[in-house]
N, C-alpha and C. Protein backbone atom coordinates (compact mmCIF):
# COMPACT_ATOMS: atom_id res chain seq x y z
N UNK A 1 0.84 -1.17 0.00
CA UNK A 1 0.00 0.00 0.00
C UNK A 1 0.89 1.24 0.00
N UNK A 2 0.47 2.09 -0.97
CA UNK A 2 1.39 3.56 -0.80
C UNK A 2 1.01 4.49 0.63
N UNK A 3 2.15 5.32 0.62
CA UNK A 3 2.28 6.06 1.73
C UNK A 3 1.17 7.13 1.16
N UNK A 4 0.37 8.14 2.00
CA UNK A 4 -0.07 9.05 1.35
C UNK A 4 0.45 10.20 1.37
N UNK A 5 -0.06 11.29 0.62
CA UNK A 5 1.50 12.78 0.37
C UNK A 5 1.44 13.38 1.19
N UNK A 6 2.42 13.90 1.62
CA UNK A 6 2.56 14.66 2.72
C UNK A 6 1.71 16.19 2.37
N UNK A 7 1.15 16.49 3.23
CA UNK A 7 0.22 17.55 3.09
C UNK A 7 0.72 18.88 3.27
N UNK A 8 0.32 20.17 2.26
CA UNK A 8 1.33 21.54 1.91
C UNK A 8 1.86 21.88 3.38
N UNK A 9 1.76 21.81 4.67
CA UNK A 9 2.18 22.32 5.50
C UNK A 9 3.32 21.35 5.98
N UNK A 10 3.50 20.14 6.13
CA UNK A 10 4.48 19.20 5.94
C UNK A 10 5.57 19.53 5.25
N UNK A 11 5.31 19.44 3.74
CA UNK A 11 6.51 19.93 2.78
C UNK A 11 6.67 21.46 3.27
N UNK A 12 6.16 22.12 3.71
CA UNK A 12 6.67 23.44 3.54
C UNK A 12 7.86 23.78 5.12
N UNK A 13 7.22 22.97 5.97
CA UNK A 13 8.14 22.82 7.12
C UNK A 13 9.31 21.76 6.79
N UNK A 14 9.43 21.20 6.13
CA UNK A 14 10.63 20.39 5.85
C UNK A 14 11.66 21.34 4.65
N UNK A 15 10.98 22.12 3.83
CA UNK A 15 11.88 22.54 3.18
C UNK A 15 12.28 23.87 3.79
N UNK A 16 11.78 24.16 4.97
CA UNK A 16 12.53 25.90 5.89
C UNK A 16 13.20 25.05 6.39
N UNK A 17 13.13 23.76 6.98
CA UNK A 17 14.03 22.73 7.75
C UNK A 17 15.28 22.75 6.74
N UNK A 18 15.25 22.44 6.08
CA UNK A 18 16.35 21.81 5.02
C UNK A 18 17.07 23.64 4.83
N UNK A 19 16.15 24.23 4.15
CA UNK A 19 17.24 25.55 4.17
C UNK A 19 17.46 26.38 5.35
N UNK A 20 17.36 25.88 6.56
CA UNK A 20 17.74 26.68 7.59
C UNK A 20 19.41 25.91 7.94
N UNK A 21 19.17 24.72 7.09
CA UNK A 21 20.42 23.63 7.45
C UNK A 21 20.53 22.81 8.55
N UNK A 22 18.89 22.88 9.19
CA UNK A 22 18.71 22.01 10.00
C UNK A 22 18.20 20.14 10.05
N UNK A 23 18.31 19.91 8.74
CA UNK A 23 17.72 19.17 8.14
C UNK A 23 18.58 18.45 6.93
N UNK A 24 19.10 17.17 7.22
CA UNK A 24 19.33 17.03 5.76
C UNK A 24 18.42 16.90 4.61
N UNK A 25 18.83 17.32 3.42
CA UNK A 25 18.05 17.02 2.66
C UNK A 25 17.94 15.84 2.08
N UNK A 26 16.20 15.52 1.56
CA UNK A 26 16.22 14.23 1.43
C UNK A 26 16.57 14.04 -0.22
N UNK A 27 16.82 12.59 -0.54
CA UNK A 27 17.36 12.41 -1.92
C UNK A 27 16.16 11.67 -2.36
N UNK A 28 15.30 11.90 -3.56
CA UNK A 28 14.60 11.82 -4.19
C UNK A 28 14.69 10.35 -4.97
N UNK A 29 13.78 9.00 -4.91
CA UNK A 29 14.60 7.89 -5.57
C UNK A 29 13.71 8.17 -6.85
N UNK A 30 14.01 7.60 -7.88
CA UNK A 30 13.03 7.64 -9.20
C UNK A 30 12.88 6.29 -9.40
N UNK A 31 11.84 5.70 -9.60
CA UNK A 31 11.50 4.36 -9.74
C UNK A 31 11.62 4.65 -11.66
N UNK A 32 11.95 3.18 -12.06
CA UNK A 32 12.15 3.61 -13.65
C UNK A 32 11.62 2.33 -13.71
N UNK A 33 10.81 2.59 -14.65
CA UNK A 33 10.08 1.37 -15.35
C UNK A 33 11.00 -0.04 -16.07
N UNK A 34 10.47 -1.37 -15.64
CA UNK A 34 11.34 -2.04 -16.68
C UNK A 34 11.21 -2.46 -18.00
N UNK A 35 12.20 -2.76 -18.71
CA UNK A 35 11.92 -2.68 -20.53
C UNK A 35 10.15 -3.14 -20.83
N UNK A 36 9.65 -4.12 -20.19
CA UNK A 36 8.78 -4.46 -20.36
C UNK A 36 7.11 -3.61 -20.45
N UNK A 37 7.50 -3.31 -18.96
CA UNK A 37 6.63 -2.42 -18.25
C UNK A 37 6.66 -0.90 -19.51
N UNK A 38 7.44 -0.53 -20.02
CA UNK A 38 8.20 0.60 -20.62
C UNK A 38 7.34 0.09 -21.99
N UNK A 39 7.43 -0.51 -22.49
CA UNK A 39 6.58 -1.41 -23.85
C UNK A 39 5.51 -1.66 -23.62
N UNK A 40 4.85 -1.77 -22.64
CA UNK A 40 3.43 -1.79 -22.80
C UNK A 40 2.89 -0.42 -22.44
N UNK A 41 3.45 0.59 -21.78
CA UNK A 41 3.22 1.96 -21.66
C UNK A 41 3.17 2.67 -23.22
N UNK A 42 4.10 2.28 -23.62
CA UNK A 42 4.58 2.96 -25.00
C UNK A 42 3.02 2.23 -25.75
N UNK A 43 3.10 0.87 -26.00
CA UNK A 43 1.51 0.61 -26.77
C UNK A 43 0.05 1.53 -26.17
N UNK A 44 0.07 1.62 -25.18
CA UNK A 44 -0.79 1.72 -24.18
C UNK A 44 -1.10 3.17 -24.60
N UNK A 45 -0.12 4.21 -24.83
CA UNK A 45 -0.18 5.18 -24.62
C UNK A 45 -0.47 5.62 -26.77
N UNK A 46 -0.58 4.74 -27.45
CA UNK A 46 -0.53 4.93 -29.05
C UNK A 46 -1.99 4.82 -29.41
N UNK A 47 -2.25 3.45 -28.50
CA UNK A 47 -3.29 2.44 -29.07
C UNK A 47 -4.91 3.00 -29.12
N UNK A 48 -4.87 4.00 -28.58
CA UNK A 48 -6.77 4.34 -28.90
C UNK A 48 -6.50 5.36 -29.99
N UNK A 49 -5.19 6.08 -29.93
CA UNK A 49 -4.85 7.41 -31.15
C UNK A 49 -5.17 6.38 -33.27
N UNK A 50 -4.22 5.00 -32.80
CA UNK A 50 -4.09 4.39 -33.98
C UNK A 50 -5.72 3.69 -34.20
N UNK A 51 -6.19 3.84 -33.18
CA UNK A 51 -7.56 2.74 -33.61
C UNK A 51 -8.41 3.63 -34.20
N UNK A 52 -8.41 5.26 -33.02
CA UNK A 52 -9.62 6.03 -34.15
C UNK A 52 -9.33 6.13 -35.24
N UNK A 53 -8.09 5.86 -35.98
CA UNK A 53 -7.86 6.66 -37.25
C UNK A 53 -7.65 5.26 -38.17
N UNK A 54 -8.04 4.25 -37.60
CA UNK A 54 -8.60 2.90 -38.60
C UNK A 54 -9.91 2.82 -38.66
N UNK A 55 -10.56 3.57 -37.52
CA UNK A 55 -12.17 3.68 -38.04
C UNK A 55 -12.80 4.30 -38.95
N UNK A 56 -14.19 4.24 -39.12
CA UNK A 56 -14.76 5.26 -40.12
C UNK A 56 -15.40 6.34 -39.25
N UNK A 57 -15.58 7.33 -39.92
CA UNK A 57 -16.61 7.83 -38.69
C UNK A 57 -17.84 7.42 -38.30
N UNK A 58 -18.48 6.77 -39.18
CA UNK A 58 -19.35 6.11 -38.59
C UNK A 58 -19.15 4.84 -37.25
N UNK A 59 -18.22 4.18 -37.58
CA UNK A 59 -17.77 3.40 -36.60
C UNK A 59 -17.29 3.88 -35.01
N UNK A 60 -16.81 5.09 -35.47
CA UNK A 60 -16.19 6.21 -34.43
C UNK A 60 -17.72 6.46 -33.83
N UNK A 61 -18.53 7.16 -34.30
CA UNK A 61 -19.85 7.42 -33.57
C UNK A 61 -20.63 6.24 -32.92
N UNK A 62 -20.68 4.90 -33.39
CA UNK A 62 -21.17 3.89 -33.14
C UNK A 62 -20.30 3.82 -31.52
N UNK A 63 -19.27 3.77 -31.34
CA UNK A 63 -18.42 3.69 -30.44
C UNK A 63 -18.87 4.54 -29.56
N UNK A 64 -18.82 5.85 -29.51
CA UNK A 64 -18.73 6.58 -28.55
C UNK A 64 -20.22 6.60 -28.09
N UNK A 65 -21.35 6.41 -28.91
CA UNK A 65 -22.76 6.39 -28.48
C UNK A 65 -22.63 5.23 -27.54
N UNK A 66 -22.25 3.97 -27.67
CA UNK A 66 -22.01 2.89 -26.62
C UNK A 66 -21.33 3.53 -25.25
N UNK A 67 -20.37 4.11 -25.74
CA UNK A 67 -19.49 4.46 -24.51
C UNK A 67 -20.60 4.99 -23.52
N UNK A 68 -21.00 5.94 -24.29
CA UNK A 68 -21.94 7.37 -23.28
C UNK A 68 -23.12 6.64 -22.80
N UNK A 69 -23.63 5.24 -23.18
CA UNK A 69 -24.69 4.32 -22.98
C UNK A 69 -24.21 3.76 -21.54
N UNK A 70 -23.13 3.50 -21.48
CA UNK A 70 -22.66 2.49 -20.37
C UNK A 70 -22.29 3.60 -19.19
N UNK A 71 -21.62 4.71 -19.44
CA UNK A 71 -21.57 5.48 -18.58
C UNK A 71 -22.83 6.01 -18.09
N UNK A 72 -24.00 6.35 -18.42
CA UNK A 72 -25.16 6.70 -18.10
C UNK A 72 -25.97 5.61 -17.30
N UNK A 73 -25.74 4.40 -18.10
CA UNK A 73 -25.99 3.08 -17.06
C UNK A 73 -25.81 3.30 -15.37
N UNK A 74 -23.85 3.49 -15.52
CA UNK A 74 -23.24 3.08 -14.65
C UNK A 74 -24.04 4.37 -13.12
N UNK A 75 -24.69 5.44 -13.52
CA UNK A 75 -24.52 6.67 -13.21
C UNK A 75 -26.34 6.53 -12.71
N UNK A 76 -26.86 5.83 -12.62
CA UNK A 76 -28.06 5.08 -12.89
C UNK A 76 -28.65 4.30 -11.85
N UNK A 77 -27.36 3.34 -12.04
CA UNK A 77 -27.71 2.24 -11.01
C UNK A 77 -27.02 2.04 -9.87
């Protein structure tokens, strides 16, 4: 389970902490995705751009009338 963010008065007392030099500062880790994880982001992030533009527009409208069907459902019940 993630930690939750530290809230604006938190960060703002840690960073007068840190520049008063009372505080070390903390070092920031960067989590980096692996090749894998990184490849399905990359599809992930193409794949609805390449699909509208294999549709027709009619197909495109067929689509999104469903969409707005199920969301109204969901909003419903």
């Amino acid at each position: 389970m993630k930690k939750p963010k530290p809230d604006f008065t938190q960060v703002a007392f840690r960073i007068a902490q840190q520049a008063a030099h009372l505080e070390e500062p903390t070092t920031v880790i960067v989590e980096t995705l692996s090749p894998k994880a990184a490849a399905g982001r990359k599809g992930g992030l193409k794949g609805g751009n390449a699909r509208a533009e294999k549709l027709t527009p009619a197909e495109r409208t067929a689509s999104a009338q469903k969409a707005a069907r199920k969301r109204w459902e969901k909003e419903s019940a």
